[in-house]
PDB file of N, CA and C in Angstrom:
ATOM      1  N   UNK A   1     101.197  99.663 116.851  1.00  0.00           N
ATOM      2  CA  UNK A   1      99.927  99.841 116.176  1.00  0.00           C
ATOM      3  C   UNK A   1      99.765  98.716 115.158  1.00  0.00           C
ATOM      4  N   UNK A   2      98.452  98.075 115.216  1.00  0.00           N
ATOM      5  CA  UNK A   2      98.235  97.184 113.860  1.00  0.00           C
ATOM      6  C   UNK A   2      98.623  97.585 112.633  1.00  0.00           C
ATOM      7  N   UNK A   3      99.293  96.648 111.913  1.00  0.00           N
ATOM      8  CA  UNK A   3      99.365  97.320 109.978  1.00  0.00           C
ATOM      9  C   UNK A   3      98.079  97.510 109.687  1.00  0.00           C
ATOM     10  N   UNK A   4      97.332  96.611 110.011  1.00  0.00           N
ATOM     11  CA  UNK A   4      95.710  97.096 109.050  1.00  0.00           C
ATOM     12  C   UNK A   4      95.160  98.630 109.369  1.00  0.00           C
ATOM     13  N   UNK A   5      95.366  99.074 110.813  1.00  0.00           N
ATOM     14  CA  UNK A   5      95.512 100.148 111.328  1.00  0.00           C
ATOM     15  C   UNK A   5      96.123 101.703 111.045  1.00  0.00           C
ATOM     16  N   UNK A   6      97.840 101.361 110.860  1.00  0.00           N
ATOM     17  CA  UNK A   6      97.896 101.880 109.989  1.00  0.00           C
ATOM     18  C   UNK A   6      98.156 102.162 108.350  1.00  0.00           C
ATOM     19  N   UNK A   7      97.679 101.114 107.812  1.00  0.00           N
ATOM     20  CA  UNK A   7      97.520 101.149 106.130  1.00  0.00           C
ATOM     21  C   UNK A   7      95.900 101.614 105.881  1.00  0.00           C
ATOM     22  N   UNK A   8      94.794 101.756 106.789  1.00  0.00           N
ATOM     23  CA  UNK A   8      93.307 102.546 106.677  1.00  0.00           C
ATOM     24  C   UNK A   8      94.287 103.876 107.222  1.00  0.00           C
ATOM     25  N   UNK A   9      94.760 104.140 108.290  1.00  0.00           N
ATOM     26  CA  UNK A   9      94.828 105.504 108.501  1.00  0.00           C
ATOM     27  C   UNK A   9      95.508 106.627 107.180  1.00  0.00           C
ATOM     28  N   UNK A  10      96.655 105.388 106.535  1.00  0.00           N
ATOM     29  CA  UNK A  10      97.410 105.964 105.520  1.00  0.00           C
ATOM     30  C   UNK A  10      96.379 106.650 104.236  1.00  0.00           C
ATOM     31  N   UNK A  11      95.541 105.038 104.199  1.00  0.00           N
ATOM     32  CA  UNK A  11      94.828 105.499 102.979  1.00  0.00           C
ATOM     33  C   UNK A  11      93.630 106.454 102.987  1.00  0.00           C
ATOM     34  N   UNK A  12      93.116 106.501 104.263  1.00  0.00           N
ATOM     35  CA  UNK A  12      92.321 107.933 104.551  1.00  0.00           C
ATOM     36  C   UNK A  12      92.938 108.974 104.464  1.00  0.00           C
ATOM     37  N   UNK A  13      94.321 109.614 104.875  1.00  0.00           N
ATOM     38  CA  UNK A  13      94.942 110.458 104.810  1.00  0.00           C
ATOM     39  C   UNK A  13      95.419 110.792 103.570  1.00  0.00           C
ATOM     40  N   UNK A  14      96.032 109.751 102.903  1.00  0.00           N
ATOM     41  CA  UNK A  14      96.026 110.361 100.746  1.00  0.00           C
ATOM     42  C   UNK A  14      94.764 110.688 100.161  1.00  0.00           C
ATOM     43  N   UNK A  15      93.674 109.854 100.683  1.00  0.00           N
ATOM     44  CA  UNK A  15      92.246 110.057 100.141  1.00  0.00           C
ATOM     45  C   UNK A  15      91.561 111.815 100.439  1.00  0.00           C
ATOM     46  N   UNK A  16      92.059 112.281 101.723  1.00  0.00           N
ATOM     47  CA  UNK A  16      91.858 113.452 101.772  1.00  0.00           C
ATOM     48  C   UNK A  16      92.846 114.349 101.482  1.00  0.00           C
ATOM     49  N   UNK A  17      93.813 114.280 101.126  1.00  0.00           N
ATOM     50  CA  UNK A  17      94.789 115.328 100.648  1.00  0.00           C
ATOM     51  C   UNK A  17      94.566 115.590  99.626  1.00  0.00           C
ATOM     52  N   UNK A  18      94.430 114.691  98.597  1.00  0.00           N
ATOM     53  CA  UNK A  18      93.895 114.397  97.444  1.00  0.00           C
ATOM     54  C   UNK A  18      92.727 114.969  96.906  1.00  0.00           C
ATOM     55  N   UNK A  19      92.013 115.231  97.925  1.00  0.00           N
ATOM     56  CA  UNK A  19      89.976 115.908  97.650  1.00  0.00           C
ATOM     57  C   UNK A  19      90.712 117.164  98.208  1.00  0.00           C
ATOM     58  N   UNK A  20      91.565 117.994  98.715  1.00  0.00           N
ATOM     59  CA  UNK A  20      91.738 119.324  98.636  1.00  0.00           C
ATOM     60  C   UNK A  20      92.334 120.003  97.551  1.00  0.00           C
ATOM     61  N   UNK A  21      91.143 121.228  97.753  1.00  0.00           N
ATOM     62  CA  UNK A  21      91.550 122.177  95.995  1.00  0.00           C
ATOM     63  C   UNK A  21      92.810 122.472  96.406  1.00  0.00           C
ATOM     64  N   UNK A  22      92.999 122.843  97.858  1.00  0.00           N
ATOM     65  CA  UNK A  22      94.768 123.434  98.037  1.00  0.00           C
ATOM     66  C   UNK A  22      94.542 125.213  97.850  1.00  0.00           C
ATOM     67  N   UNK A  23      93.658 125.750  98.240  1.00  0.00           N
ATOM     68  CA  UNK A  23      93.230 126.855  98.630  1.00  0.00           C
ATOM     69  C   UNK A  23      93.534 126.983 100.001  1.00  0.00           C
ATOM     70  N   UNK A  24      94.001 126.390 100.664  1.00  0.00           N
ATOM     71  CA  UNK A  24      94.445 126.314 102.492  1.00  0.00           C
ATOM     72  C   UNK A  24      95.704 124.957 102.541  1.00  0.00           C
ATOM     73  N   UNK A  25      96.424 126.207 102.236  1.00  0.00           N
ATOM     74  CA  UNK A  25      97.853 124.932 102.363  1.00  0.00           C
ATOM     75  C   UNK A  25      98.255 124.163 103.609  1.00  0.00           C
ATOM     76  N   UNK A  26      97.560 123.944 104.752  1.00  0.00           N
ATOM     77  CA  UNK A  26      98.199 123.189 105.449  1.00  0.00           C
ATOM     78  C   UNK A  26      96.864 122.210 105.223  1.00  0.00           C
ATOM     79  N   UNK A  27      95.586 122.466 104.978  1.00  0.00           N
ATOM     80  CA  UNK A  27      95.087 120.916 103.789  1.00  0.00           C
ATOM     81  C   UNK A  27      95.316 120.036 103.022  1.00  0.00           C
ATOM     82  N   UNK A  28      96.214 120.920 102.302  1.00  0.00           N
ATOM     83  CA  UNK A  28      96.987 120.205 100.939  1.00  0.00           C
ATOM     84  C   UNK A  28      98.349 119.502 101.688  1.00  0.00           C
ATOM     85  N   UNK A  29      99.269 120.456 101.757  1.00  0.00           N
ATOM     86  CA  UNK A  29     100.691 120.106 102.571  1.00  0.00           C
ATOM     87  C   UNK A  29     100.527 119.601 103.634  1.00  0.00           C
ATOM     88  N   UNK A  30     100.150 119.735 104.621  1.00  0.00           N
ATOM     89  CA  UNK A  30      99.807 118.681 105.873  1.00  0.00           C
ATOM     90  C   UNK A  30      99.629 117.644 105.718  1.00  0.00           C
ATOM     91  N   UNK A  31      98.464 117.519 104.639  1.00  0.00           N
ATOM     92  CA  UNK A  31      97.711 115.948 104.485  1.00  0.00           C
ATOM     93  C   UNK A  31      98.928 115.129 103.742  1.00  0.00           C
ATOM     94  N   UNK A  32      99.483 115.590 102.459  1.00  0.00           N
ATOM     95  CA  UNK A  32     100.499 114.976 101.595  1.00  0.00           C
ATOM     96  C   UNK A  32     101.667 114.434 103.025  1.00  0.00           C
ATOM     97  N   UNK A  33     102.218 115.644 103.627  1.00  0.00           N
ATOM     98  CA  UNK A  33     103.214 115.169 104.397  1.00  0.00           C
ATOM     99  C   UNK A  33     102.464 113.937 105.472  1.00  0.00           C
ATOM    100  N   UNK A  34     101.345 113.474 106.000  1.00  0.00           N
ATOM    101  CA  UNK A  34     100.831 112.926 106.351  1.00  0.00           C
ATOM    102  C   UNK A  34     100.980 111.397 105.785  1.00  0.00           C
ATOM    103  N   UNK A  35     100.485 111.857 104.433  1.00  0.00           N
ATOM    104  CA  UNK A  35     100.506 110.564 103.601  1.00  0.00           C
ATOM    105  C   UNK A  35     101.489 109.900 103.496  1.00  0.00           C
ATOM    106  N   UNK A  36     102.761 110.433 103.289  1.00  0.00           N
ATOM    107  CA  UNK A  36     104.014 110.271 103.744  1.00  0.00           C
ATOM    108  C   UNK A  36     104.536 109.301 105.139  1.00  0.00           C
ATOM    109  N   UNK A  37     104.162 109.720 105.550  1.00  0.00           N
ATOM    110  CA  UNK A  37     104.381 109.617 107.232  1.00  0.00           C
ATOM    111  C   UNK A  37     104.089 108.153 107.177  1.00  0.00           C
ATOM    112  N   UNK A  38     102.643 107.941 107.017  1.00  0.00           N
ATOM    113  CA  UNK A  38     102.351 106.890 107.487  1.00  0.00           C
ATOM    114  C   UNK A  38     102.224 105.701 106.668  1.00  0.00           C
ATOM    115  N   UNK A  39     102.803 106.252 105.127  1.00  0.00           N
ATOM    116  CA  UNK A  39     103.364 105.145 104.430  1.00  0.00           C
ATOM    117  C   UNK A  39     104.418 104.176 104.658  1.00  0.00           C
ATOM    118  N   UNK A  40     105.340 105.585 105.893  1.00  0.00           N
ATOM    119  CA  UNK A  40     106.476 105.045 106.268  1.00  0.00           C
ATOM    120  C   UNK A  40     106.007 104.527 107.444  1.00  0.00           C
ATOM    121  N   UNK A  41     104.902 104.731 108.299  1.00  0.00           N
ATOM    122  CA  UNK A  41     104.484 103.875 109.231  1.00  0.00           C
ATOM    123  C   UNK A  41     103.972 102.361 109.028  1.00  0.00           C
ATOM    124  N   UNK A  42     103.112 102.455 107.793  1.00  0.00           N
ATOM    125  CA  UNK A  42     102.574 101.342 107.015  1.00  0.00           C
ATOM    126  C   UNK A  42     103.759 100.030 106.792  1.00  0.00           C
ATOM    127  N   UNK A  43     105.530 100.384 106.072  1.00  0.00           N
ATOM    128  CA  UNK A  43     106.614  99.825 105.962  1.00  0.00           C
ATOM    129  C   UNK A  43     107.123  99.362 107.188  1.00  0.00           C
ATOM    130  N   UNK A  44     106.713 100.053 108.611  1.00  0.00           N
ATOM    131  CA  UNK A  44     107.611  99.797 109.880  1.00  0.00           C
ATOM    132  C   UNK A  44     108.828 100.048 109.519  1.00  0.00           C
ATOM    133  N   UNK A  45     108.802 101.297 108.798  1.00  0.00           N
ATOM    134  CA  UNK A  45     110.122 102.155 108.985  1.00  0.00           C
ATOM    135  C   UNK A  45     109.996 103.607 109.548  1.00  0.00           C
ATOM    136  N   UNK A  46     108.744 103.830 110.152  1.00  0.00           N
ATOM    137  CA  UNK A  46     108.802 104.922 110.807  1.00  0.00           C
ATOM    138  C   UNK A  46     109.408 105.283 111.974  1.00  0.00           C
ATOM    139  N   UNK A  47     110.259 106.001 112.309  1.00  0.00           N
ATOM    140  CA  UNK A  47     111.178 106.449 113.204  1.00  0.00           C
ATOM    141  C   UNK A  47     110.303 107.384 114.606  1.00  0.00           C
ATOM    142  N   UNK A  48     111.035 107.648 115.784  1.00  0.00           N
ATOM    143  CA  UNK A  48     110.295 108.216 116.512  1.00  0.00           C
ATOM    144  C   UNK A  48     109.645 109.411 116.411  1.00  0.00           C
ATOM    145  N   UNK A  49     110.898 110.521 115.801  1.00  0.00           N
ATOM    146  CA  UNK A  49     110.526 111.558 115.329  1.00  0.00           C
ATOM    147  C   UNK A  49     109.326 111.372 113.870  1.00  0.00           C
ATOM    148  N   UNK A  50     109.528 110.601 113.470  1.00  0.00           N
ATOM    149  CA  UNK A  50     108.033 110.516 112.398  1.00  0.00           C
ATOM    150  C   UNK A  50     106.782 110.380 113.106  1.00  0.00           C
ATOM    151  N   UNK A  51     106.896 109.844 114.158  1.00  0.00           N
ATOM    152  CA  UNK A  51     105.832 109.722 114.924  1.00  0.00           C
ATOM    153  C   UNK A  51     105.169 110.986 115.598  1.00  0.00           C
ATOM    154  N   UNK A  52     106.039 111.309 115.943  1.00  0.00           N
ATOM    155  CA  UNK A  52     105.894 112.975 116.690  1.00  0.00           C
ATOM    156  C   UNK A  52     105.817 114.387 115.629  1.00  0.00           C
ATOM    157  N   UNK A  53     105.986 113.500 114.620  1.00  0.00           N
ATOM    158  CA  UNK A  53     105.999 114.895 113.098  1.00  0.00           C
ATOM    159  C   UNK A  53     104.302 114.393 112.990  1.00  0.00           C
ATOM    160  N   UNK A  54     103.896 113.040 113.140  1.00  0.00           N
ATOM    161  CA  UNK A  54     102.411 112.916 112.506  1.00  0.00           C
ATOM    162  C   UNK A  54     101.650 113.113 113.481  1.00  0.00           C
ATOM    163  N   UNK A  55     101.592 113.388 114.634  1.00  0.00           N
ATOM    164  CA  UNK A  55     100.574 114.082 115.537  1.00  0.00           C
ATOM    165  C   UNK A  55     101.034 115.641 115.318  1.00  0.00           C
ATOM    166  N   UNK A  56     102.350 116.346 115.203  1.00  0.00           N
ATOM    167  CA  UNK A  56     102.094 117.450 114.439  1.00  0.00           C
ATOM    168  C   UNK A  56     101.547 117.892 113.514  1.00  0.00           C
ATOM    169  N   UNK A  57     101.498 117.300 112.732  1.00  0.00           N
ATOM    170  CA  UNK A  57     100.553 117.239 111.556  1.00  0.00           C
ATOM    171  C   UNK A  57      99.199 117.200 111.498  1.00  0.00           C
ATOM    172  N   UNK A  58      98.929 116.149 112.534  1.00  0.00           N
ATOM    173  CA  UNK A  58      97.717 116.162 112.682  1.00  0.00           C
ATOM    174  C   UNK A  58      96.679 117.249 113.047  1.00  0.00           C
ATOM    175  N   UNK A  59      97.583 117.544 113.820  1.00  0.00           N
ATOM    176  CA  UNK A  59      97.243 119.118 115.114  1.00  0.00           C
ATOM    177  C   UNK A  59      96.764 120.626 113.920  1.00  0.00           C
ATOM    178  N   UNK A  60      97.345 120.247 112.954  1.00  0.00           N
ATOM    179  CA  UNK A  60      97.753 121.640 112.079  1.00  0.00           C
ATOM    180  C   UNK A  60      96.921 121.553 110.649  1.00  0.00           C
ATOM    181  N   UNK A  61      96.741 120.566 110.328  1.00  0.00           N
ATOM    182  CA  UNK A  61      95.847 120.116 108.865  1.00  0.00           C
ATOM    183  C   UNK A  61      94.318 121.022 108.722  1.00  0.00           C
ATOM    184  N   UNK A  62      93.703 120.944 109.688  1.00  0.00           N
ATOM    185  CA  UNK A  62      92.502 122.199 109.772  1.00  0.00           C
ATOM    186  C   UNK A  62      92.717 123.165 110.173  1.00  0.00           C
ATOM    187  N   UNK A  63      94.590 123.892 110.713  1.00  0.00           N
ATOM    188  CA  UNK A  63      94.316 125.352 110.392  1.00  0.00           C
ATOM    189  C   UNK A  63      94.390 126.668 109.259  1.00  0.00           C
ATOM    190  N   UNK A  64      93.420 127.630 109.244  1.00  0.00           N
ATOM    191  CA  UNK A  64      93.093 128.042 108.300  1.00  0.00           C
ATOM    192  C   UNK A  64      92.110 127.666 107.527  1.00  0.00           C
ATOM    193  N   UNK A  65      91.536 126.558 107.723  1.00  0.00           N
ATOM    194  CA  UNK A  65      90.704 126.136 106.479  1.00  0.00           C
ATOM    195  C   UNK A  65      89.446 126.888 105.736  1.00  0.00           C
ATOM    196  N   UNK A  66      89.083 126.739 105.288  1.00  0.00           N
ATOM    197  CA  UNK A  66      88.000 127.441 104.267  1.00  0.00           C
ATOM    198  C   UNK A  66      86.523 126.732 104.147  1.00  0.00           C
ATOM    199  N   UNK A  67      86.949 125.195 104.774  1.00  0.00           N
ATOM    200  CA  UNK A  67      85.830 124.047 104.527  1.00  0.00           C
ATOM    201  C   UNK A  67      85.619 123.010 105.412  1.00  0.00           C
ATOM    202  N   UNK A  68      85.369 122.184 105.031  1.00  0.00           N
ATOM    203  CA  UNK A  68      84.776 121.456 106.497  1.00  0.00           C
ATOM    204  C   UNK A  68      85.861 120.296 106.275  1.00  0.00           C
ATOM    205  N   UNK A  69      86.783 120.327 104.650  1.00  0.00           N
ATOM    206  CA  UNK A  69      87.155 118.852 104.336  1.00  0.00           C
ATOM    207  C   UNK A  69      88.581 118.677 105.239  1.00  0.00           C
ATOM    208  N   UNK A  70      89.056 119.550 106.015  1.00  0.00           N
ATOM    209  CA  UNK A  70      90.319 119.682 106.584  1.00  0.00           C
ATOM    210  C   UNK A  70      90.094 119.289 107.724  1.00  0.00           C
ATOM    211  N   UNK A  71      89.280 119.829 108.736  1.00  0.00           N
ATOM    212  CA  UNK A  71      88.749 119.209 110.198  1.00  0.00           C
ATOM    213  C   UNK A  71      88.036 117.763 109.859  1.00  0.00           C
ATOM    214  N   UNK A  72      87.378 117.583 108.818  1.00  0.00           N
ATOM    215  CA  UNK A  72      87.012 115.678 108.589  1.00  0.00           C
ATOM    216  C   UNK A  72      88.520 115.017 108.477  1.00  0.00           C
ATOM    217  N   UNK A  73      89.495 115.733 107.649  1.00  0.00           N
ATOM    218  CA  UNK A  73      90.629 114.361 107.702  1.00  0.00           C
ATOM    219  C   UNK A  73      91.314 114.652 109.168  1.00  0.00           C
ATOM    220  N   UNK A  74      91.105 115.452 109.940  1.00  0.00           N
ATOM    221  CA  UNK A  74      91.892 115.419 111.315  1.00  0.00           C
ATOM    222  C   UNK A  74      91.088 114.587 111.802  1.00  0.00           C
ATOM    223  N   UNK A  75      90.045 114.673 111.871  1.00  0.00           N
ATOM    224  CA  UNK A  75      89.013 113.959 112.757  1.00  0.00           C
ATOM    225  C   UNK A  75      89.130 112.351 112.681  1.00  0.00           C
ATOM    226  N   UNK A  76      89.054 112.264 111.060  1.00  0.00           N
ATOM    227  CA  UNK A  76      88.644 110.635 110.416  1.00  0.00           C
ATOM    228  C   UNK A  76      90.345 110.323 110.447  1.00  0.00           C
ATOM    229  N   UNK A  77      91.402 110.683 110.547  1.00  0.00           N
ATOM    230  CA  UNK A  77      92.769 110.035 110.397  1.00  0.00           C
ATOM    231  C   UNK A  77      92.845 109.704 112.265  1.00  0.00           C
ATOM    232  N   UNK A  78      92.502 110.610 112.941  1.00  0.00           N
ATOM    233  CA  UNK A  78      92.941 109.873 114.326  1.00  0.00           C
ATOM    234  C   UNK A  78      91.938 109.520 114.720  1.00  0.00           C
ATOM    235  N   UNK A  79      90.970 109.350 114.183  1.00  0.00           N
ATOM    236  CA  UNK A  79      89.670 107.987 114.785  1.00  0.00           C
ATOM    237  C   UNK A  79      90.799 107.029 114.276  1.00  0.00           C
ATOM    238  N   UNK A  80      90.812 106.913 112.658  1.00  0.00           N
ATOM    239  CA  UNK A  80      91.771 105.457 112.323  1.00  0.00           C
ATOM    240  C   UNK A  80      92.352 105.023 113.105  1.00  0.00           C
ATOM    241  N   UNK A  81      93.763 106.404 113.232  1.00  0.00           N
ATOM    242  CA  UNK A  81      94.771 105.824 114.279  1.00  0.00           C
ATOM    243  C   UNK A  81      94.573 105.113 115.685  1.00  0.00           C
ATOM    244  N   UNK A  82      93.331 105.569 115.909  1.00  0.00           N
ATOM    245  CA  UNK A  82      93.034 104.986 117.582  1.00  0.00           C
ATOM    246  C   UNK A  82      91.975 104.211 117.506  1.00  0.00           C
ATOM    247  N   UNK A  83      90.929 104.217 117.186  1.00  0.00           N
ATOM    248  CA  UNK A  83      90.081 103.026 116.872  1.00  0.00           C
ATOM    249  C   UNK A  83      90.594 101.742 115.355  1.00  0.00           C
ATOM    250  N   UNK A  84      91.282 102.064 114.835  1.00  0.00           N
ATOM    251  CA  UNK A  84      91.069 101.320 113.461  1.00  0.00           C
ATOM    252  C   UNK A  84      89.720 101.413 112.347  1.00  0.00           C
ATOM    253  N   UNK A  85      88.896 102.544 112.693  1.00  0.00           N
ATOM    254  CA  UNK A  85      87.707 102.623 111.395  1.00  0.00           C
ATOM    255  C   UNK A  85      87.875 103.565 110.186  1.00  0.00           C
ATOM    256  N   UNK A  86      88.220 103.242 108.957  1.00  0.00           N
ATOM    257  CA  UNK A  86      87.908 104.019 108.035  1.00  0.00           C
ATOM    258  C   UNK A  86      87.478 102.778 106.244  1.00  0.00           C
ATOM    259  N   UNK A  87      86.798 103.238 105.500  1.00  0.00           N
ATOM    260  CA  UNK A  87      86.215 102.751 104.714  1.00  0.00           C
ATOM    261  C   UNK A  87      86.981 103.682 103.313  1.00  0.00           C
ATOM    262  N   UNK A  88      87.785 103.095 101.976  1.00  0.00           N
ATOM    263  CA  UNK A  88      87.732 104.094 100.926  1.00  0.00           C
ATOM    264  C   UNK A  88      87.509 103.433  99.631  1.00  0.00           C
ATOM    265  N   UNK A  89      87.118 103.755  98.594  1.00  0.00           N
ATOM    266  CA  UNK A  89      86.563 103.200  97.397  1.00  0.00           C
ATOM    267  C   UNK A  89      88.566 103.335  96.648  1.00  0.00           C
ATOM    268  N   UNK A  90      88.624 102.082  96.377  1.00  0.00           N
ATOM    269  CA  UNK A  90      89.723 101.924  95.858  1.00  0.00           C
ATOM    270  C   UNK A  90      90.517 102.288  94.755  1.00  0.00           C
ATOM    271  N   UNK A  91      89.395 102.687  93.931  1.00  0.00           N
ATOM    272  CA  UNK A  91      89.608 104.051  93.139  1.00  0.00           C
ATOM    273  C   UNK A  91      90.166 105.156  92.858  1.00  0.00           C
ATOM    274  N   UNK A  92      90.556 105.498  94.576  1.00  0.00           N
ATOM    275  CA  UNK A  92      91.065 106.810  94.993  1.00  0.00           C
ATOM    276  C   UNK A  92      92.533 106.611  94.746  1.00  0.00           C
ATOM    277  N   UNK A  93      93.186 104.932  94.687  1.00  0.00           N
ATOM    278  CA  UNK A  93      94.400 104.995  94.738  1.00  0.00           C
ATOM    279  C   UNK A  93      95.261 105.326  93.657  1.00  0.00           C
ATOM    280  N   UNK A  94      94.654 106.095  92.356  1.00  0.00           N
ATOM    281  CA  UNK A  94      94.959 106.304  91.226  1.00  0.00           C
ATOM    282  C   UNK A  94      95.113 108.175  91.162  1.00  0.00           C
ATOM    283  N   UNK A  95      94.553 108.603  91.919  1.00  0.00           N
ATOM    284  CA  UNK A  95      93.772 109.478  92.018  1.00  0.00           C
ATOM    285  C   UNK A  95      95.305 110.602  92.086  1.00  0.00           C
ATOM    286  N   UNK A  96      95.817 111.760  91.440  1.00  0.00           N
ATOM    287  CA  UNK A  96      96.892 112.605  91.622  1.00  0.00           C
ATOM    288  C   UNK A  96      96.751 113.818  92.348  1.00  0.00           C
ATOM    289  N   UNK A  97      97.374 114.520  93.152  1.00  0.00           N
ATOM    290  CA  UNK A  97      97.152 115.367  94.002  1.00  0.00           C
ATOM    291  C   UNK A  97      96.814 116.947  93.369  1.00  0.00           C
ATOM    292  N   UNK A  98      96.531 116.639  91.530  1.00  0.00           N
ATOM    293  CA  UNK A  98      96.197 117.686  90.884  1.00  0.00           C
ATOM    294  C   UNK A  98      94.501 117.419  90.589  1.00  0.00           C
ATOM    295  N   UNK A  99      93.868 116.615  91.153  1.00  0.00           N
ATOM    296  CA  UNK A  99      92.840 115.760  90.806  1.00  0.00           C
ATOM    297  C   UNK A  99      93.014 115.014  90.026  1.00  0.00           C
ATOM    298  N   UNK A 100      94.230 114.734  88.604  1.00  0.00           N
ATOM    299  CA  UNK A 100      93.821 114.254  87.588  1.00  0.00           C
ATOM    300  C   UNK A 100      93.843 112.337  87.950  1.00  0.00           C
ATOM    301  N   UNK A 101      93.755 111.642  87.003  1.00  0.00           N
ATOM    302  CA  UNK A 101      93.473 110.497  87.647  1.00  0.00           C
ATOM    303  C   UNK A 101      94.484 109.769  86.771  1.00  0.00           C
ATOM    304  N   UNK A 102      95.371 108.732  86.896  1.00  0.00           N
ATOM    305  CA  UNK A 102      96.582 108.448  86.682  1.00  0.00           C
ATOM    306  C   UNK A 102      97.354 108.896  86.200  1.00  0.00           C
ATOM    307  N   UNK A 103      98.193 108.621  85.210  1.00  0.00           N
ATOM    308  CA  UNK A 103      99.731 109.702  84.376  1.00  0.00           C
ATOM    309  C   UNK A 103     100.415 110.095  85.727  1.00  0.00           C
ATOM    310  N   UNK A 104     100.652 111.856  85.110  1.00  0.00           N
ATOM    311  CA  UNK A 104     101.845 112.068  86.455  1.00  0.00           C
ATOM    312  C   UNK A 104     101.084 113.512  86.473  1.00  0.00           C
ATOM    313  N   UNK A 105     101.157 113.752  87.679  1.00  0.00           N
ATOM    314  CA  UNK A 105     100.696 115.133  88.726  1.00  0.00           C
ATOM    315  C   UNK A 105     101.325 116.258  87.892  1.00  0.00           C
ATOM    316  N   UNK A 106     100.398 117.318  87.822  1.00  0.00           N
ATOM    317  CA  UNK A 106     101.112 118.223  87.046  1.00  0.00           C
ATOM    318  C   UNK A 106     101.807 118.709  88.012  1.00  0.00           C
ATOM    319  N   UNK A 107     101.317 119.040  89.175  1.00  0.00           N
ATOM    320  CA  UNK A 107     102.524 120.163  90.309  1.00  0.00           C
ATOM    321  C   UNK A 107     101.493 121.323  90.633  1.00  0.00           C
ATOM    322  N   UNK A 108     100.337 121.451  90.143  1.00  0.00           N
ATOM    323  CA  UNK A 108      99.398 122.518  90.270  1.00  0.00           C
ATOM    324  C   UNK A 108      98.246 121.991  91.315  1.00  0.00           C
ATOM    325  N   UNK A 109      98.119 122.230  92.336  1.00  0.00           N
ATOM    326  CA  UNK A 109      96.495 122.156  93.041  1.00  0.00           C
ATOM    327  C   UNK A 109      95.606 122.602  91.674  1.00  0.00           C
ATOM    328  N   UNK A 110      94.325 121.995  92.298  1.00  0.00           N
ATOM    329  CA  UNK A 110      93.346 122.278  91.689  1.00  0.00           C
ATOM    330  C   UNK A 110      92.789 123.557  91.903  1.00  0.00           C
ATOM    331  N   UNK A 111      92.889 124.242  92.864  1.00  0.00           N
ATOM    332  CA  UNK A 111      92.330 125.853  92.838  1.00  0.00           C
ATOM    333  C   UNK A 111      93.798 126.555  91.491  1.00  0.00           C
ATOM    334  N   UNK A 112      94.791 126.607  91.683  1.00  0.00           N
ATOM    335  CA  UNK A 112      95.524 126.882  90.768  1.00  0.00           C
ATOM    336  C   UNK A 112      95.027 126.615  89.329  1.00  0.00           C
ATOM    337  N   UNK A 113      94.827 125.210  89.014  1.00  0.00           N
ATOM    338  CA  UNK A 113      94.132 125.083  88.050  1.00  0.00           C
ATOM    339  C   UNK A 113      92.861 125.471  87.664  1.00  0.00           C
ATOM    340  N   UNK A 114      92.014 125.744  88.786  1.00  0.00           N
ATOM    341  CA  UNK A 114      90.627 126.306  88.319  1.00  0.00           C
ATOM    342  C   UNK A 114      90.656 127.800  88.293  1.00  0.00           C
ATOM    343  N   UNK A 115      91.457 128.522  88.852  1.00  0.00           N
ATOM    344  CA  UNK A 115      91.851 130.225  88.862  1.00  0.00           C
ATOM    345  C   UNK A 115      92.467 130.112  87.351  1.00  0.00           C
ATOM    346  N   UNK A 116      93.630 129.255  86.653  1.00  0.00           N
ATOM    347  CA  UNK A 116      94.041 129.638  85.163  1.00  0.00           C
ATOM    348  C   UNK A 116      93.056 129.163  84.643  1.00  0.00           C
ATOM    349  N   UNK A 117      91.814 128.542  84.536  1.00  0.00           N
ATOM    350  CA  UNK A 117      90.816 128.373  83.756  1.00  0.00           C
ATOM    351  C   UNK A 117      89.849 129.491  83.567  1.00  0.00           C
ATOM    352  N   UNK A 118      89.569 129.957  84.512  1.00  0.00           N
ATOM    353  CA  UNK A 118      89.057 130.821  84.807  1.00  0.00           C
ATOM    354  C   UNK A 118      89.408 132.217  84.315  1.00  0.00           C
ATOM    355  N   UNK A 119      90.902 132.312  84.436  1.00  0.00           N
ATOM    356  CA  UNK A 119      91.239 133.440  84.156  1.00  0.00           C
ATOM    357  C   UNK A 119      91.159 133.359  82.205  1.00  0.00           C
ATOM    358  N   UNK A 120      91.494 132.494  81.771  1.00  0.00           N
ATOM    359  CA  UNK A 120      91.648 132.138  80.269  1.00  0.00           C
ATOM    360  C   UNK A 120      90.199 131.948  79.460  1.00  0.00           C
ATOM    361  N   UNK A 121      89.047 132.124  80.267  1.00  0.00           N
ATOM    362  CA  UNK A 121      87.692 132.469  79.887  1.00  0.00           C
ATOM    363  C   UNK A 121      87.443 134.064  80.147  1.00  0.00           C
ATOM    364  N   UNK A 122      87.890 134.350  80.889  1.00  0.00           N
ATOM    365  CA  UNK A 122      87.958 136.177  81.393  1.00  0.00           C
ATOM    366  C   UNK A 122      88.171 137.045  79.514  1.00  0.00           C
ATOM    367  N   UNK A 123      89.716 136.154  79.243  1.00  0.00           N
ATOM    368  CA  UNK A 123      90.364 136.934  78.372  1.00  0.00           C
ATOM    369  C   UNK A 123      89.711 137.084  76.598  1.00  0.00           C
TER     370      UNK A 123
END
């Protein structure tokens, strides 16, 4: 596969893991392990079995979902992979998988975080 190929597929795939609240964990966890994957695809250190873990992955990222944003990154990561098209505002590469935008990830999805907000206006 081209690097340019897969370094768009990579960066579509953090770009959408990243936009999930994580209310449907194989959105959140799929996509991250994804991102993964094809970082190590991006290095040409991906192994065979990585290869065969990221079409698993792929397969599994929109089940359960709640929204439409889980079937777009299945959809838009293996267009990448097989055509080479994806477009992302570079912006995103700052971007932490808690939404917050640089520092360090708290460890909380954002539905986590918006349920203790929520709940701490209740009280």
């Amino acid at each position: 596969m081209p690097r340019g190929r897969s370094t768009r597929a990579r960066s579509s795939t953090r770009f959408l893991a990243l936009e999930s609240c994580g209310q449907c964990s194989h959105s959140k966890q799929d996509g991250l392990g994804l991102a993964d994957l094809l970082a190590r695809l991006v290095r040409s250190q991906a192994t065979d079995a990585d290869r065969t873990r990221i079409d698993s992955l792929l397969a599994t990222v929109a089940d359960g979902a709640r929204c439409n944003l889980a079937l777009q990154h299945q959809t838009v990561v293996a267009n990448v992979l097989r055509d080479g098209e994806a477009r992302l505002d570079r912006r995103e590469c700052e971007k932490q998988p808690d939404w917050s935008s640089g520092g360090e990830d708290s460890g909380k999805w954002p539905a986590d975080r918006l349920a203790e907000c929520r709940a701490s206006e209740i009280r």
